[in-house]
N, C-alpha and C. Protein backbone atom coordinates (compact mmCIF):
# COMPACT_ATOMS: atom_id res chain seq x y z
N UNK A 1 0.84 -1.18 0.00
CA UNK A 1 0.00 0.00 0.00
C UNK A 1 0.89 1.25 0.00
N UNK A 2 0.39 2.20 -1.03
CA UNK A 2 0.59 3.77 -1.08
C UNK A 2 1.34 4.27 0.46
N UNK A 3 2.56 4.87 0.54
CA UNK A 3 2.38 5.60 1.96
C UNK A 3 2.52 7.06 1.66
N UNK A 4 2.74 7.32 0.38
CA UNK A 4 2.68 8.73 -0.12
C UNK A 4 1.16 8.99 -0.60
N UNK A 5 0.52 9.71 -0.35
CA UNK A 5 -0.96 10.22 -1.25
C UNK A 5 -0.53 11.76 -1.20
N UNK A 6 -2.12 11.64 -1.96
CA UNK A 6 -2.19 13.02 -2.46
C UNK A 6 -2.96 13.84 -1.27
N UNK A 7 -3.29 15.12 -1.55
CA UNK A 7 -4.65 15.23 -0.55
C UNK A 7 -5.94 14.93 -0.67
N UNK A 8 -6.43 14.60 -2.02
CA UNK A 8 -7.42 13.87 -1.67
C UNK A 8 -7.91 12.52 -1.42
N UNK A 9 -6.31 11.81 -1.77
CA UNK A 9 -6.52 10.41 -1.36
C UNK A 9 -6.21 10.14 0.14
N UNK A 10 -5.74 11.11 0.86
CA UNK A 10 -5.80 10.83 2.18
C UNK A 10 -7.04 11.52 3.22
N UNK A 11 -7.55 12.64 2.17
CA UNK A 11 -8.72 12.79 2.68
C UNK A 11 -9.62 11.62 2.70
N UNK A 12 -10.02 10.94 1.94
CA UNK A 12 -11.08 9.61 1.39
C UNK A 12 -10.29 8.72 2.56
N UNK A 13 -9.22 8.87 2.33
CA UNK A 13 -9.02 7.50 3.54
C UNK A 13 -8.93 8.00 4.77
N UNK A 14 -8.80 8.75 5.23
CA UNK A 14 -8.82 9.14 6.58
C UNK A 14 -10.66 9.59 7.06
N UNK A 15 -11.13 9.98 6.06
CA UNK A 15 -12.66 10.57 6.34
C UNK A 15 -12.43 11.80 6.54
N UNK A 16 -11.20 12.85 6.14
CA UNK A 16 -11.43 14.22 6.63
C UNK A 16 -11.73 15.01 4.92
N UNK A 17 -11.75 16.22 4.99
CA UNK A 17 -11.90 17.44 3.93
C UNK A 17 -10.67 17.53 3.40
N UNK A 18 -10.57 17.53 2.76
CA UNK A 18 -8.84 18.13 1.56
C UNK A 18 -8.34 19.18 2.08
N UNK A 19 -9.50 20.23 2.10
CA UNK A 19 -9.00 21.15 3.04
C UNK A 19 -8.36 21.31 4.07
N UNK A 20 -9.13 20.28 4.63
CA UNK A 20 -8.63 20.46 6.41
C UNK A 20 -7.40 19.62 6.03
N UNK A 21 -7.28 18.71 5.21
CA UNK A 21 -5.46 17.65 5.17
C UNK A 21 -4.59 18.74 4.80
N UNK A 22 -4.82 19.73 4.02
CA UNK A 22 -3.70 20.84 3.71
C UNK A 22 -3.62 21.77 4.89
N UNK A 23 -4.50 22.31 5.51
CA UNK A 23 -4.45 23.05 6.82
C UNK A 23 -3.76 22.71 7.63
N UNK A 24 -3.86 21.19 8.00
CA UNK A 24 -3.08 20.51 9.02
C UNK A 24 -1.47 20.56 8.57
N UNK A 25 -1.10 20.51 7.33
CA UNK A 25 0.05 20.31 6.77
C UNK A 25 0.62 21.61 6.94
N UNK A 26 0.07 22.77 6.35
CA UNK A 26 0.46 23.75 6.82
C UNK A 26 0.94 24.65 7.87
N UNK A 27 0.20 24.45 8.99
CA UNK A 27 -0.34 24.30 10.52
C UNK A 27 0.81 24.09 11.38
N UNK A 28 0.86 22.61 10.63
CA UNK A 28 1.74 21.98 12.30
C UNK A 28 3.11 21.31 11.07
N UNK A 29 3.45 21.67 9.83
CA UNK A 29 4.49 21.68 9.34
C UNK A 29 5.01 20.15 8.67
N UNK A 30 3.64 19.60 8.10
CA UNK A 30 3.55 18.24 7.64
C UNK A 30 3.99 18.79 6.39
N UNK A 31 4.88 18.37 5.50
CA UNK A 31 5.46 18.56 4.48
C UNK A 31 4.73 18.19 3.11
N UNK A 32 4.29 18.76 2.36
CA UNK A 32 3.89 17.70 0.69
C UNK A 32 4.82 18.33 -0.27
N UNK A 33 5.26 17.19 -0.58
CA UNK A 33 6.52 17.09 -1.49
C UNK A 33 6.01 16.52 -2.92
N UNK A 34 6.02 17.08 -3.73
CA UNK A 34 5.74 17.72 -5.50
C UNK A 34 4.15 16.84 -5.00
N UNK A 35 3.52 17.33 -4.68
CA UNK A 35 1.98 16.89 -4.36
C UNK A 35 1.62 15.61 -3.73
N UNK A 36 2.20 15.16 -2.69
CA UNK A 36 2.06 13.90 -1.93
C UNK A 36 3.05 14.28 -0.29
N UNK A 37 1.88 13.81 0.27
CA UNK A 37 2.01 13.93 1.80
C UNK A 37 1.90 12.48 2.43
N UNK A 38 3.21 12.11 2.80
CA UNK A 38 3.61 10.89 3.92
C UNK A 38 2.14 10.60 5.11
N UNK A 39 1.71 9.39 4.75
CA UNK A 39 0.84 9.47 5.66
C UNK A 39 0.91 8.96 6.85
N UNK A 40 2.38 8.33 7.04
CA UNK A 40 2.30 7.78 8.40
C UNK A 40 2.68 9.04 9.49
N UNK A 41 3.55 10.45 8.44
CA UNK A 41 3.87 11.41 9.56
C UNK A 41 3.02 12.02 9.75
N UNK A 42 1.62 12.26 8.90
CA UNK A 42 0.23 12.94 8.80
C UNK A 42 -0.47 12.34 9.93
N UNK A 43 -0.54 11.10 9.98
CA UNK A 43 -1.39 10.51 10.98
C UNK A 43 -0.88 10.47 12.31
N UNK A 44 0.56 10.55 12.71
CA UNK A 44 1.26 10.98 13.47
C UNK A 44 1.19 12.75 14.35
N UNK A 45 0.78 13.55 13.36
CA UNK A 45 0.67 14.94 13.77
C UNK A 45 -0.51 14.90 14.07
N UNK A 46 -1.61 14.47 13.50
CA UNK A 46 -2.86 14.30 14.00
C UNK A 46 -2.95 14.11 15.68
N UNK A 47 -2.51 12.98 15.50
CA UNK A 47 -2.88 12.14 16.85
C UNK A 47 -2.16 12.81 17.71
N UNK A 48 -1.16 13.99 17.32
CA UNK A 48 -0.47 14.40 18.70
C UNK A 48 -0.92 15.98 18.45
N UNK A 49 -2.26 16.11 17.44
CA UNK A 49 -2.78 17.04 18.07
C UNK A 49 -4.04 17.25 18.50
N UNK A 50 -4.85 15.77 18.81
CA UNK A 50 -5.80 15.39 19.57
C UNK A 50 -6.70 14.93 18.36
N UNK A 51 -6.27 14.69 17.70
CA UNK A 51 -7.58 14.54 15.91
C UNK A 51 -7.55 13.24 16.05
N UNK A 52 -7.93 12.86 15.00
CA UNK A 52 -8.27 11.36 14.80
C UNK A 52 -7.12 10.81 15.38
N UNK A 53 -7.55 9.17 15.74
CA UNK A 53 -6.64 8.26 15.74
C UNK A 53 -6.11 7.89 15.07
N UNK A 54 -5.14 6.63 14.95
CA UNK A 54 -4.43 6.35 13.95
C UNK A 54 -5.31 4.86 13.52
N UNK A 55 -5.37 4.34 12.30
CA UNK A 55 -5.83 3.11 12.18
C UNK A 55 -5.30 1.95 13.00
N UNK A 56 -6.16 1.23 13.65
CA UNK A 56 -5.62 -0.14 14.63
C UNK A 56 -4.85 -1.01 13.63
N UNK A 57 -4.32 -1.79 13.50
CA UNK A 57 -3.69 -2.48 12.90
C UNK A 57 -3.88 -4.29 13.58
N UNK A 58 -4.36 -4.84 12.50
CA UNK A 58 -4.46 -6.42 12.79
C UNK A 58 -3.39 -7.35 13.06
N UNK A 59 -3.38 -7.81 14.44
CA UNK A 59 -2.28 -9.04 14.89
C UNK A 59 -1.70 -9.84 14.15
């Protein structure tokens, strides 16, 4: 699986607004590099700024 997306493919997978995935990037200094944002450090800034969780992951 993808760990680079775009913003709207991490909007669709996360359930948030495009908007709000670029805000956050902007914000708290999540990087998108030639139009793709790392989603494990995205989901990482999230969660350490009280937003969504991160997906559970199966044993």
């Amino acid at each position: 699986m993808a760990n680079h997306l775009t913003p709207e493919e991490l909007s669709k997978e996360l359930g948030l607004d495009r908007q709000e995935v670029i805000r956050v990037c902007v914000e708290e200094g999540v990087p998108i590099y030639q139009g793709r944002i790392d989603k494990t450090l995205f989901q990482a800034q999230l969660q350490a700024m009280g937003g969504a969780p991160s997906e559970t992951r199966a044993a």
